[in-house]
PDB file of N, CA and C in Angstrom:
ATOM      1  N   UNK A   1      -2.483   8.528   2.613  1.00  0.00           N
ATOM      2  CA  UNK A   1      -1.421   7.529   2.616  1.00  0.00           C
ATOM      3  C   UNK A   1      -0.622   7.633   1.323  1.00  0.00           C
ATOM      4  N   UNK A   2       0.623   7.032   1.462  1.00  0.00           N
ATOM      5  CA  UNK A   2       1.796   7.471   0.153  1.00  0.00           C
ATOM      6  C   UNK A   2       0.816   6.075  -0.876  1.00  0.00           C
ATOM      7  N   UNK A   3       0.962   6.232  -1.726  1.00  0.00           N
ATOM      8  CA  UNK A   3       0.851   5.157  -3.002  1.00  0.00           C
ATOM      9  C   UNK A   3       1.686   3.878  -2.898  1.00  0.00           C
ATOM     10  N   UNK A   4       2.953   4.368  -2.449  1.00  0.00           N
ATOM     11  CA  UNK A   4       3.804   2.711  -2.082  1.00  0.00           C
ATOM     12  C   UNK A   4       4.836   3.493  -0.697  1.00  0.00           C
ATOM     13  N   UNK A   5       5.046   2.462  -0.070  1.00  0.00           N
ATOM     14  CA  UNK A   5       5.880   2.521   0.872  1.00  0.00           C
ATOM     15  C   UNK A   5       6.862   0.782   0.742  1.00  0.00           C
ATOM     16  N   UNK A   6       7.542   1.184   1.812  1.00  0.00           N
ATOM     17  CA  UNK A   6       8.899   0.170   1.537  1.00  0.00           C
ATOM     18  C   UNK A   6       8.427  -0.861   2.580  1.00  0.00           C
ATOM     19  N   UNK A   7       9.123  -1.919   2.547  1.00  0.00           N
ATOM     20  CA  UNK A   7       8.953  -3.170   3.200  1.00  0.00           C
ATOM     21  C   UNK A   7       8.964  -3.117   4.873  1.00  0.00           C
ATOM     22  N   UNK A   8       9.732  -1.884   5.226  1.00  0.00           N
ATOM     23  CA  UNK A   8      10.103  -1.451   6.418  1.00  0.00           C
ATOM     24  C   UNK A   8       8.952  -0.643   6.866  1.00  0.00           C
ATOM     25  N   UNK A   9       8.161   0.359   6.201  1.00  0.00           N
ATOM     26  CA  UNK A   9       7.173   0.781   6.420  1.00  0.00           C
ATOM     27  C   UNK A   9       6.029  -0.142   6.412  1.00  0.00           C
ATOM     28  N   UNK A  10       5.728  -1.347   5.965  1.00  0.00           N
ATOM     29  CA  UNK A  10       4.494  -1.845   5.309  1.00  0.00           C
ATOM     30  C   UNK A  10       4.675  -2.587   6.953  1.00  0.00           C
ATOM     31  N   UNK A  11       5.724  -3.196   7.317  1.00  0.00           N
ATOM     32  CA  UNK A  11       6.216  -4.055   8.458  1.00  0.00           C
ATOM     33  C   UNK A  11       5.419  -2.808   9.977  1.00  0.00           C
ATOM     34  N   UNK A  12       5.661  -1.428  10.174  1.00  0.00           N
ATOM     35  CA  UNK A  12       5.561  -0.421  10.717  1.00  0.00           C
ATOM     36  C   UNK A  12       3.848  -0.709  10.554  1.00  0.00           C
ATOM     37  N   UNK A  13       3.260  -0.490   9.570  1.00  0.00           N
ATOM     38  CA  UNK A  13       2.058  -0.635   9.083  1.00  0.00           C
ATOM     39  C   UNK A  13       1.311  -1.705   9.774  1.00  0.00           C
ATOM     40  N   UNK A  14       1.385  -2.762   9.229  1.00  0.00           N
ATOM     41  CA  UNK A  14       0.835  -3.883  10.246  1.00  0.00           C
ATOM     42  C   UNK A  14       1.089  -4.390  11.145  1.00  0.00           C
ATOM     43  N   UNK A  15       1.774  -3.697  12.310  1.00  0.00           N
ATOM     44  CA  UNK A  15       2.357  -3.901  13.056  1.00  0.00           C
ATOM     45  C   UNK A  15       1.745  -2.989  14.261  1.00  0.00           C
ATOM     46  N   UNK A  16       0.918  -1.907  13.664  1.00  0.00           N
ATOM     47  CA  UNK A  16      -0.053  -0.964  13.855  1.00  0.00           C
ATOM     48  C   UNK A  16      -1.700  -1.112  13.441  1.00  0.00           C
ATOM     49  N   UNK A  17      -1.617  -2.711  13.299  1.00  0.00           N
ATOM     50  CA  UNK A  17      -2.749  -2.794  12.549  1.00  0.00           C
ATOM     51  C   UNK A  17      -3.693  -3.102  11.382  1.00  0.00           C
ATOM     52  N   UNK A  18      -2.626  -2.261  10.347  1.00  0.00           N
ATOM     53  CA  UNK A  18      -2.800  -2.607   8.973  1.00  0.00           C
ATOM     54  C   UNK A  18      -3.522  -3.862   8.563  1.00  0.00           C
ATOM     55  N   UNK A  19      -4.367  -3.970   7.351  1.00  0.00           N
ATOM     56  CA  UNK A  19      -5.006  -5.153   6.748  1.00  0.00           C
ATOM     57  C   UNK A  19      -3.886  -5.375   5.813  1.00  0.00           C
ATOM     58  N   UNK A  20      -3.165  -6.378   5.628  1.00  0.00           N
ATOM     59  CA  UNK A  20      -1.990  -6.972   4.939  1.00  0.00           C
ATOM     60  C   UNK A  20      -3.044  -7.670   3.407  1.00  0.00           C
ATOM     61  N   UNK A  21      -3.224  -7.341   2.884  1.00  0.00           N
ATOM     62  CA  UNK A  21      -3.704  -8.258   0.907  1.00  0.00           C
ATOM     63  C   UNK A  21      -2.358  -8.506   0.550  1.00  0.00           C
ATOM     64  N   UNK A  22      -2.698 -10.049   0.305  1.00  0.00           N
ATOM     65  CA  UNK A  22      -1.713 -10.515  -0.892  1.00  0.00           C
ATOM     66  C   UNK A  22      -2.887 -10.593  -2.202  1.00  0.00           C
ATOM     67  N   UNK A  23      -1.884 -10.419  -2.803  1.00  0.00           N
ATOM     68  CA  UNK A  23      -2.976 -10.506  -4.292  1.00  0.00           C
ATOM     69  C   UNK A  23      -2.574 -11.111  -5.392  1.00  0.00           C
ATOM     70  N   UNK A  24      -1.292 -12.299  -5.130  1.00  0.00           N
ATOM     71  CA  UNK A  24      -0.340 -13.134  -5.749  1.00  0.00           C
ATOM     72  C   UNK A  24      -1.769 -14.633  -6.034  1.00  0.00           C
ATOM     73  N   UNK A  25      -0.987 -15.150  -6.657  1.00  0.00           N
ATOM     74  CA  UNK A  25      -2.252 -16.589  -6.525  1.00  0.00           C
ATOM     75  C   UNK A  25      -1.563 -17.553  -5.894  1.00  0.00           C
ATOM     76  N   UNK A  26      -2.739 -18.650  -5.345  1.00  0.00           N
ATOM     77  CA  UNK A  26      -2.242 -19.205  -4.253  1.00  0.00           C
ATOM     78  C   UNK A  26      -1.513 -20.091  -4.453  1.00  0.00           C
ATOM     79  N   UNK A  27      -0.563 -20.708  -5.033  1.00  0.00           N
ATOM     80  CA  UNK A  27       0.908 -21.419  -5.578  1.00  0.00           C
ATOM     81  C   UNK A  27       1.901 -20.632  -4.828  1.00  0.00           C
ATOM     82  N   UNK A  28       2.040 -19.360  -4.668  1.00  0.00           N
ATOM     83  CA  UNK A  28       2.597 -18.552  -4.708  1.00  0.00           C
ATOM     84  C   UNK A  28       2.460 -17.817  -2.996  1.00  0.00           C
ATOM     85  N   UNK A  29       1.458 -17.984  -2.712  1.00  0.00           N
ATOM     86  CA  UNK A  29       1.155 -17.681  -1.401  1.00  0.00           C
ATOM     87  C   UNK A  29       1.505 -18.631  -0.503  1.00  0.00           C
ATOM     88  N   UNK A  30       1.282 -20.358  -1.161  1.00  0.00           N
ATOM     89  CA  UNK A  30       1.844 -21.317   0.052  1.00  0.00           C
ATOM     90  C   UNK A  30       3.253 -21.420   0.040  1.00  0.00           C
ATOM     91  N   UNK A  31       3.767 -21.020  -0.917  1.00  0.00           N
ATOM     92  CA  UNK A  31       5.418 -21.272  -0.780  1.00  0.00           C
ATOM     93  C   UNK A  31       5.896 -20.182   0.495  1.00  0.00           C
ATOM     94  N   UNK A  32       5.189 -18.844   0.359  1.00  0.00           N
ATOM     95  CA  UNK A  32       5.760 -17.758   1.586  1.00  0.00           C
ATOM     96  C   UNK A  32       4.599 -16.692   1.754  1.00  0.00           C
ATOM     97  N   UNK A  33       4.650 -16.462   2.401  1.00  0.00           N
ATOM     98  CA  UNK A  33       3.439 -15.020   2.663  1.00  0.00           C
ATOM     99  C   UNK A  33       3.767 -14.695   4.005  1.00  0.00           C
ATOM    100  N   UNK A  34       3.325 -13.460   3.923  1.00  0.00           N
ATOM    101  CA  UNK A  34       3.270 -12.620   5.162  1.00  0.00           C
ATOM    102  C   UNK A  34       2.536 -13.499   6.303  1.00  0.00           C
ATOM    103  N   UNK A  35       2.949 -13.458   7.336  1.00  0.00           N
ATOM    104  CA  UNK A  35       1.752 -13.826   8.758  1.00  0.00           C
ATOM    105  C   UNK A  35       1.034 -13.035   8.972  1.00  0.00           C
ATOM    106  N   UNK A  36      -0.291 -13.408   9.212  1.00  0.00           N
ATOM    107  CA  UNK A  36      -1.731 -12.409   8.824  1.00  0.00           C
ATOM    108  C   UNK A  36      -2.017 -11.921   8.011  1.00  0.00           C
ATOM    109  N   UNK A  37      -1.888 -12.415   6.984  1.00  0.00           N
ATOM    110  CA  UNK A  37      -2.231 -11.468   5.563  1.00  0.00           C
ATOM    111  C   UNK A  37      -3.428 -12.358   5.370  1.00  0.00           C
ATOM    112  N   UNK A  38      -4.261 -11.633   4.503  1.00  0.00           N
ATOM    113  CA  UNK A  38      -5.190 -12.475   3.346  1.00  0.00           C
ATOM    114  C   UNK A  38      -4.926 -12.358   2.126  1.00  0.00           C
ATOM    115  N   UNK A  39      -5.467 -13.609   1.339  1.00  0.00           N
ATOM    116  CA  UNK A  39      -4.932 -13.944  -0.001  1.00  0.00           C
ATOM    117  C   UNK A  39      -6.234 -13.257  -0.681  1.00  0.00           C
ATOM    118  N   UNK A  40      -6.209 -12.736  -1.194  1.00  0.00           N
ATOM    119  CA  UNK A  40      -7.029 -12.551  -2.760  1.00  0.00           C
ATOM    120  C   UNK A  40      -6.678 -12.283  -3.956  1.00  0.00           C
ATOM    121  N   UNK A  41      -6.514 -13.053  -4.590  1.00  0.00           N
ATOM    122  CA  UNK A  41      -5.689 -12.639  -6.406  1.00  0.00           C
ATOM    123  C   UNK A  41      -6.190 -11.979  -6.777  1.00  0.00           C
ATOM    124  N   UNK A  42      -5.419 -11.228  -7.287  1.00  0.00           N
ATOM    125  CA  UNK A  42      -5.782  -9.963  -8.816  1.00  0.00           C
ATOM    126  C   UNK A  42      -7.059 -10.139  -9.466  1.00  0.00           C
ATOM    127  N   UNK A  43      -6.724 -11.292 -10.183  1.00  0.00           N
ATOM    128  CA  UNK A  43      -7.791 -11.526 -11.054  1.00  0.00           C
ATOM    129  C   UNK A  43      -9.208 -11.320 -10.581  1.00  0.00           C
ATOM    130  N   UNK A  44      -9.438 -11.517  -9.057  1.00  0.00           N
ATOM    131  CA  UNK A  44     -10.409 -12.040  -8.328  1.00  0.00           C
ATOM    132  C   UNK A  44     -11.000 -10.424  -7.380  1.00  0.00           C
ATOM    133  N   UNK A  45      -9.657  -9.483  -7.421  1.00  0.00           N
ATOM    134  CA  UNK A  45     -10.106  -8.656  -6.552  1.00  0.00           C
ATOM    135  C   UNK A  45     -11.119  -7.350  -6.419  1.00  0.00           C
ATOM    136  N   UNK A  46     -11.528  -7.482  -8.094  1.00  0.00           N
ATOM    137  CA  UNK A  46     -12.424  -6.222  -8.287  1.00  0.00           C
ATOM    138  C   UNK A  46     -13.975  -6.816  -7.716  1.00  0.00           C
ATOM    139  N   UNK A  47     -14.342  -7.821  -7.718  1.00  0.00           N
ATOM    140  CA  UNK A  47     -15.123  -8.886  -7.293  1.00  0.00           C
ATOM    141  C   UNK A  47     -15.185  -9.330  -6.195  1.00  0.00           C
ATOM    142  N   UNK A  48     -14.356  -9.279  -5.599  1.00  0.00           N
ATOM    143  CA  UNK A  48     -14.201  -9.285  -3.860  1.00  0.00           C
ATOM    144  C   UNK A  48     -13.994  -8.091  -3.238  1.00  0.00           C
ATOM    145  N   UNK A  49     -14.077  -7.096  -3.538  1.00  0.00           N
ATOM    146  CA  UNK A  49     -13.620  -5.641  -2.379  1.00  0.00           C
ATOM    147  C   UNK A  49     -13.992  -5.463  -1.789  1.00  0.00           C
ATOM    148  N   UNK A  50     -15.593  -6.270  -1.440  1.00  0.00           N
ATOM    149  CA  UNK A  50     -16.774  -6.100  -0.302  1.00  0.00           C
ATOM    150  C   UNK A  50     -16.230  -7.015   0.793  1.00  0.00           C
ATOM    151  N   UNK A  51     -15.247  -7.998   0.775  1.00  0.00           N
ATOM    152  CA  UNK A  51     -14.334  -8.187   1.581  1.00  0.00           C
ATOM    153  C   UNK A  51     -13.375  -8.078   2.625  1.00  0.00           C
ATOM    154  N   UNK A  52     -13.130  -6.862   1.983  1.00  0.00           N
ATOM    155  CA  UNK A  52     -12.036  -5.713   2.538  1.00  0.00           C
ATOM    156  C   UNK A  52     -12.438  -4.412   3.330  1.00  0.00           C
ATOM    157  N   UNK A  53     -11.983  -4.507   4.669  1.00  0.00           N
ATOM    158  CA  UNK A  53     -12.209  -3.433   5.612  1.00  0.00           C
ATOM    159  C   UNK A  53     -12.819  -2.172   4.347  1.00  0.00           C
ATOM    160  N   UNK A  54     -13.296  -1.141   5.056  1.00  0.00           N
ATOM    161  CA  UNK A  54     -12.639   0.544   4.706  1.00  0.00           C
ATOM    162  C   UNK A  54     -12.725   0.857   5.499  1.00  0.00           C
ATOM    163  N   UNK A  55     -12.309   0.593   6.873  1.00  0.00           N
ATOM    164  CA  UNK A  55     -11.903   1.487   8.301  1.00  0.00           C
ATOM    165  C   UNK A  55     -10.760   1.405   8.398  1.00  0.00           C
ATOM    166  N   UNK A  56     -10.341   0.397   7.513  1.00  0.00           N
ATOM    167  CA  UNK A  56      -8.838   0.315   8.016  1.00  0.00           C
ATOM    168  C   UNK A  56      -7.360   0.398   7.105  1.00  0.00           C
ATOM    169  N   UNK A  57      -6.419   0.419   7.301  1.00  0.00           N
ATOM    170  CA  UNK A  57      -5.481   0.845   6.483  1.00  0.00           C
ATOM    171  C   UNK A  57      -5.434  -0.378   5.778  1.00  0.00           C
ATOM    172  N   UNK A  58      -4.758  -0.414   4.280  1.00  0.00           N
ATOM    173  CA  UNK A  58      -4.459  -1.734   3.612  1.00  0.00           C
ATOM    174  C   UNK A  58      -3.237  -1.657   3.229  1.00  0.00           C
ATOM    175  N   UNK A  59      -2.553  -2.591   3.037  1.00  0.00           N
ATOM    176  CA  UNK A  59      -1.087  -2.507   2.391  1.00  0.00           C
ATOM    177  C   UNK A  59      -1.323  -3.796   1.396  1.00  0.00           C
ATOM    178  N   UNK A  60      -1.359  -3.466   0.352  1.00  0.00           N
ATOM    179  CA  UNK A  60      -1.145  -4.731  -0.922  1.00  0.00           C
ATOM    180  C   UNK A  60      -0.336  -5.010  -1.104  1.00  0.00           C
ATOM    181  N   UNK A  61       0.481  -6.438  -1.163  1.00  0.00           N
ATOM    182  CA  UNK A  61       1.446  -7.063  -1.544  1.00  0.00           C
ATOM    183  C   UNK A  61       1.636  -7.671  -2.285  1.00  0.00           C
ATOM    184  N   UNK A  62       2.728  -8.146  -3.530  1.00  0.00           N
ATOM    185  CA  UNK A  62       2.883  -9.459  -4.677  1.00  0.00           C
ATOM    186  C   UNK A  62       4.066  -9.638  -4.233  1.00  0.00           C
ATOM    187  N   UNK A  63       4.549 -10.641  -5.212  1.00  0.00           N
ATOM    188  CA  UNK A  63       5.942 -11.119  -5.435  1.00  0.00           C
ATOM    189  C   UNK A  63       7.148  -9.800  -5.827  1.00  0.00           C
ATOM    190  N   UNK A  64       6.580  -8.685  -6.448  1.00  0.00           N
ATOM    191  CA  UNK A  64       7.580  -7.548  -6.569  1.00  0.00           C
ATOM    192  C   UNK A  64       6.958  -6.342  -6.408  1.00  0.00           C
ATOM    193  N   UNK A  65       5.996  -6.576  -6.420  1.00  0.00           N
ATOM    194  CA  UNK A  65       5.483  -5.092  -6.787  1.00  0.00           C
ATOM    195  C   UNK A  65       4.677  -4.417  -7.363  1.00  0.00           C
ATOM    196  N   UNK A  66       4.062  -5.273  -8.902  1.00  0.00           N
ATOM    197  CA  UNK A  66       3.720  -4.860 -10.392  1.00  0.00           C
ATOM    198  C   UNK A  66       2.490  -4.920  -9.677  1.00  0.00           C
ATOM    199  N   UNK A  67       1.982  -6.453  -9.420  1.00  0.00           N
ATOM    200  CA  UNK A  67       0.262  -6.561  -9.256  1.00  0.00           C
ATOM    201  C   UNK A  67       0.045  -5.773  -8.205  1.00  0.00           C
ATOM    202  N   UNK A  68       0.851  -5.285  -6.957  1.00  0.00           N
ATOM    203  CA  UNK A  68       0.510  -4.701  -5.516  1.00  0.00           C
ATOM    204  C   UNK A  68       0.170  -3.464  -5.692  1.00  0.00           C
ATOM    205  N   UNK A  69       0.634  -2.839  -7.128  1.00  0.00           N
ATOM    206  CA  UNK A  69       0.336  -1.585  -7.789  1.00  0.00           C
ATOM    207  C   UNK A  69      -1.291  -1.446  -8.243  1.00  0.00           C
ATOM    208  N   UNK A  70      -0.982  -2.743  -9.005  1.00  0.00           N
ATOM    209  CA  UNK A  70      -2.856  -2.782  -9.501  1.00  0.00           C
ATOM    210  C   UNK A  70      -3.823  -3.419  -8.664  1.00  0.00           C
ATOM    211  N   UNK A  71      -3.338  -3.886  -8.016  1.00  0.00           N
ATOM    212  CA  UNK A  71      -4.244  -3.993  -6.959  1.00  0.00           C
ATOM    213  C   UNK A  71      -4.714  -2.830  -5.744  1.00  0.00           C
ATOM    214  N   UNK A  72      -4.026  -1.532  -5.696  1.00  0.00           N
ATOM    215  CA  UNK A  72      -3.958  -0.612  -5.333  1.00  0.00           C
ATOM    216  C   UNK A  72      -4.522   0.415  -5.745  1.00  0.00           C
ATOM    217  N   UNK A  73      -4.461   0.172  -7.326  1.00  0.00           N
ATOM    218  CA  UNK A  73      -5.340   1.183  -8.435  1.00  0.00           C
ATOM    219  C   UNK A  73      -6.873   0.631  -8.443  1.00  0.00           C
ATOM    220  N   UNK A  74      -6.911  -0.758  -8.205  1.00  0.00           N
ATOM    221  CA  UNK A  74      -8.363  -1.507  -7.885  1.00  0.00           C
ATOM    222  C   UNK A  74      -9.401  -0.765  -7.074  1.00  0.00           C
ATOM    223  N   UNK A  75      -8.454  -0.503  -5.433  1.00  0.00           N
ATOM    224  CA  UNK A  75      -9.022  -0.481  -4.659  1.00  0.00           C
ATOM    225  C   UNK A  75      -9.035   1.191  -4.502  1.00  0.00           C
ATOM    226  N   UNK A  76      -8.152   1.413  -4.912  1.00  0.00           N
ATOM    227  CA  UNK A  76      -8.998   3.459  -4.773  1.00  0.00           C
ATOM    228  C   UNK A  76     -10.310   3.487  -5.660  1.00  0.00           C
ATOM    229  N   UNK A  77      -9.834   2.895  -6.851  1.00  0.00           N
ATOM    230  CA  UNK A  77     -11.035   3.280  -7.986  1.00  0.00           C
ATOM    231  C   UNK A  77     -12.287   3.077  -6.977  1.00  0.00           C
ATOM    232  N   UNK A  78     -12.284   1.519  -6.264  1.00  0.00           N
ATOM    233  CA  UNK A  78     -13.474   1.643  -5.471  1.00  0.00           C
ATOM    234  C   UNK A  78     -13.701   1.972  -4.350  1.00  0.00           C
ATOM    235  N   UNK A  79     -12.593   3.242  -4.153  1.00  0.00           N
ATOM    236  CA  UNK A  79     -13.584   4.105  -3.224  1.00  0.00           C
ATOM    237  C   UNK A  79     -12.935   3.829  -1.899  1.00  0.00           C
ATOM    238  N   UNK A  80     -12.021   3.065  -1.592  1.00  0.00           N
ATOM    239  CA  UNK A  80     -10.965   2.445  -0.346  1.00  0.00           C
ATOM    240  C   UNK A  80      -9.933   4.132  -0.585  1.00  0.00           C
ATOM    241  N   UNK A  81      -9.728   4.274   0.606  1.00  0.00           N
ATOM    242  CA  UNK A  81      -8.724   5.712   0.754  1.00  0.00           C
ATOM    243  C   UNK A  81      -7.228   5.400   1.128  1.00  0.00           C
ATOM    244  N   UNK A  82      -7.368   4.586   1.927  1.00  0.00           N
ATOM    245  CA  UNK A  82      -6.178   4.380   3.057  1.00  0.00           C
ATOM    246  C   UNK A  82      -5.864   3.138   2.412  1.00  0.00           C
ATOM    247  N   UNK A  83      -4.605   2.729   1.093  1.00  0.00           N
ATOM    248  CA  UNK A  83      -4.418   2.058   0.724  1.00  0.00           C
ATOM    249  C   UNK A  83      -3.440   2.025   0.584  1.00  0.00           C
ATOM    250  N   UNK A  84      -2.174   1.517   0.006  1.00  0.00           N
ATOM    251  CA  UNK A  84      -0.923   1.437  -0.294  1.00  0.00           C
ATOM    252  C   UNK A  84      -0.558   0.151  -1.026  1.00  0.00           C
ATOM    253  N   UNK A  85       0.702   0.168  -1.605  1.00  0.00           N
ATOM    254  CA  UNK A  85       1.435  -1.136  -2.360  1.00  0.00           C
ATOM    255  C   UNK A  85       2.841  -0.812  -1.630  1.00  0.00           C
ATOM    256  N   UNK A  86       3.083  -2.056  -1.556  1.00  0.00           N
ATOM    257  CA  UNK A  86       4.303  -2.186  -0.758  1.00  0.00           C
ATOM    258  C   UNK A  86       5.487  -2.522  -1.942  1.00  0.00           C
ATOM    259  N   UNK A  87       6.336  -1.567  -2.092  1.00  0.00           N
ATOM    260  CA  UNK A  87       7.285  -1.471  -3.206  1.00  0.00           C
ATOM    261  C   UNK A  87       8.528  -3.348  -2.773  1.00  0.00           C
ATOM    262  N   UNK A  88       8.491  -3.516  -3.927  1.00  0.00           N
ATOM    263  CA  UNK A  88       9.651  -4.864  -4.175  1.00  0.00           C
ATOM    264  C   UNK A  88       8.754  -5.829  -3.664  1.00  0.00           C
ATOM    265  N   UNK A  89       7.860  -6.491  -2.913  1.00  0.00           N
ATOM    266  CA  UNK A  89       6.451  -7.335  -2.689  1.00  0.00           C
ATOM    267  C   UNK A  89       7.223  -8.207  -1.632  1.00  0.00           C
ATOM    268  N   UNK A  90       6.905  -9.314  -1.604  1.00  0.00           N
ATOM    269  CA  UNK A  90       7.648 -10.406  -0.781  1.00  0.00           C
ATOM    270  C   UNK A  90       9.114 -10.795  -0.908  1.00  0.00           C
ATOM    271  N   UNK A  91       9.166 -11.168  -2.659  1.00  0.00           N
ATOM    272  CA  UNK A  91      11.590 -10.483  -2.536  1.00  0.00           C
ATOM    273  C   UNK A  91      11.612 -10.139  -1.531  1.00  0.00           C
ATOM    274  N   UNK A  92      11.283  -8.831  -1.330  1.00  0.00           N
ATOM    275  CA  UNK A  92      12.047  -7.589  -0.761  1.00  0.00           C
ATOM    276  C   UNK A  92      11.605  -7.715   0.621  1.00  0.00           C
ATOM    277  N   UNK A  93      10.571  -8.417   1.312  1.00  0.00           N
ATOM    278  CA  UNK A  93       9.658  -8.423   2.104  1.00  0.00           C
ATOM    279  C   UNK A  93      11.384  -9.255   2.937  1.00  0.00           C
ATOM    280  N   UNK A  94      11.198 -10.749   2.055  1.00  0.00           N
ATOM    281  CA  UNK A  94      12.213 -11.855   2.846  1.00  0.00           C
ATOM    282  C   UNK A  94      13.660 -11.370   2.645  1.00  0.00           C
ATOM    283  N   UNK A  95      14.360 -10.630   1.706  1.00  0.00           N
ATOM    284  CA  UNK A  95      15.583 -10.090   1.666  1.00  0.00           C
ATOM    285  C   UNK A  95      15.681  -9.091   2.786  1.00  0.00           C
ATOM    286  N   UNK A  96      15.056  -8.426   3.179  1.00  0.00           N
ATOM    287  CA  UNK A  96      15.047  -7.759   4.718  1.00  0.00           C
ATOM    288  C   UNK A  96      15.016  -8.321   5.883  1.00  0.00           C
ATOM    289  N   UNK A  97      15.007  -9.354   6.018  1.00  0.00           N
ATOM    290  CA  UNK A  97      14.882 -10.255   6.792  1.00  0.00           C
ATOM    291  C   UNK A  97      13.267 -10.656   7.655  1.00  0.00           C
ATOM    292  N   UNK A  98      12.530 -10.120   7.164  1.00  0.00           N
ATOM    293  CA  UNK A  98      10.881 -10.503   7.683  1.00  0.00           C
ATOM    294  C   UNK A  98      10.491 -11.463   7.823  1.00  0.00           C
ATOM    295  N   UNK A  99       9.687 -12.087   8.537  1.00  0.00           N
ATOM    296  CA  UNK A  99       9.510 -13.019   9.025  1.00  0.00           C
ATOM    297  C   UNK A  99       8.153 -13.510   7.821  1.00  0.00           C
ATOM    298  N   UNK A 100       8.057 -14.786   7.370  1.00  0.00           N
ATOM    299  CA  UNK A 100       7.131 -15.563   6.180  1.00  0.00           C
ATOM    300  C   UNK A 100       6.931 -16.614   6.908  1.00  0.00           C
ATOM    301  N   UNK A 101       5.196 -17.544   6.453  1.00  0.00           N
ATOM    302  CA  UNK A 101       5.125 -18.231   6.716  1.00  0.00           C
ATOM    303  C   UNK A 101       4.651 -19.005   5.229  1.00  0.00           C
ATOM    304  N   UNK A 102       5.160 -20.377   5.399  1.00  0.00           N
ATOM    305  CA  UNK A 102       4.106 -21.405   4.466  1.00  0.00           C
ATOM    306  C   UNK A 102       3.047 -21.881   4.681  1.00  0.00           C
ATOM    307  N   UNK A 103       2.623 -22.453   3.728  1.00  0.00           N
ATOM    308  CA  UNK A 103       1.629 -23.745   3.244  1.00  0.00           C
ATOM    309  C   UNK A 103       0.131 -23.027   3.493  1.00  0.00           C
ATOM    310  N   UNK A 104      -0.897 -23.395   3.184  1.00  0.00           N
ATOM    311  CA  UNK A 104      -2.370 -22.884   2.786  1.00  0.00           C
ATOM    312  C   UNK A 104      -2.687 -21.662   4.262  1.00  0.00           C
TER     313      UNK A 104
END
């Protein structure tokens, strides 16, 4: 899998399946997030990866980009293959017109 793909691909992605991670904290997740995603923050995710499929593809998401990166570098280090960060995060997610949902 590429290292980042675009909002249009990540959309292609779970749309096929994909495990959607947000990895924003949750202030930030109830205002908008993807439909079907799961939340796990950064801070939280080297500690949770036993969480997370490895059969299945992942696409990490933030607010732009930065954490969806390290959260990406998280999850190869441990050993997850089929991973990705979704370049520009949710911005770019809702400036494309994608569909978000609120609240917990």
């Amino acid at each position: 899998m590429p290292r980042e793909v675009s909002v249009t691909e990540a959309a292609a992605l779970r749309d096929a399946g994909a495990f959607i991670l947000d990895v924003r904290q949750p202030e930030e997740w109830n205002e908008s997030h993807i439909p079907g995603a799961t939340l796990i923050p950064l801070g939280e995710l080297a500690s949770r990866v036993n969480e997370l499929p490895k059969d299945q593809k992942i696409v990490v998401v933030c607010r732009s980009g930065n954490r969806s990166a390290q959260g990406r570098d998280i999850l190869l280090a441990a050993g997850f293959e089929q991973v990705t960060s979704m370049a520009g995060g949710i911005k770019q997610w809702t400036a494309a017109g994608f569909e978000t949902v609120s609240g917990p």
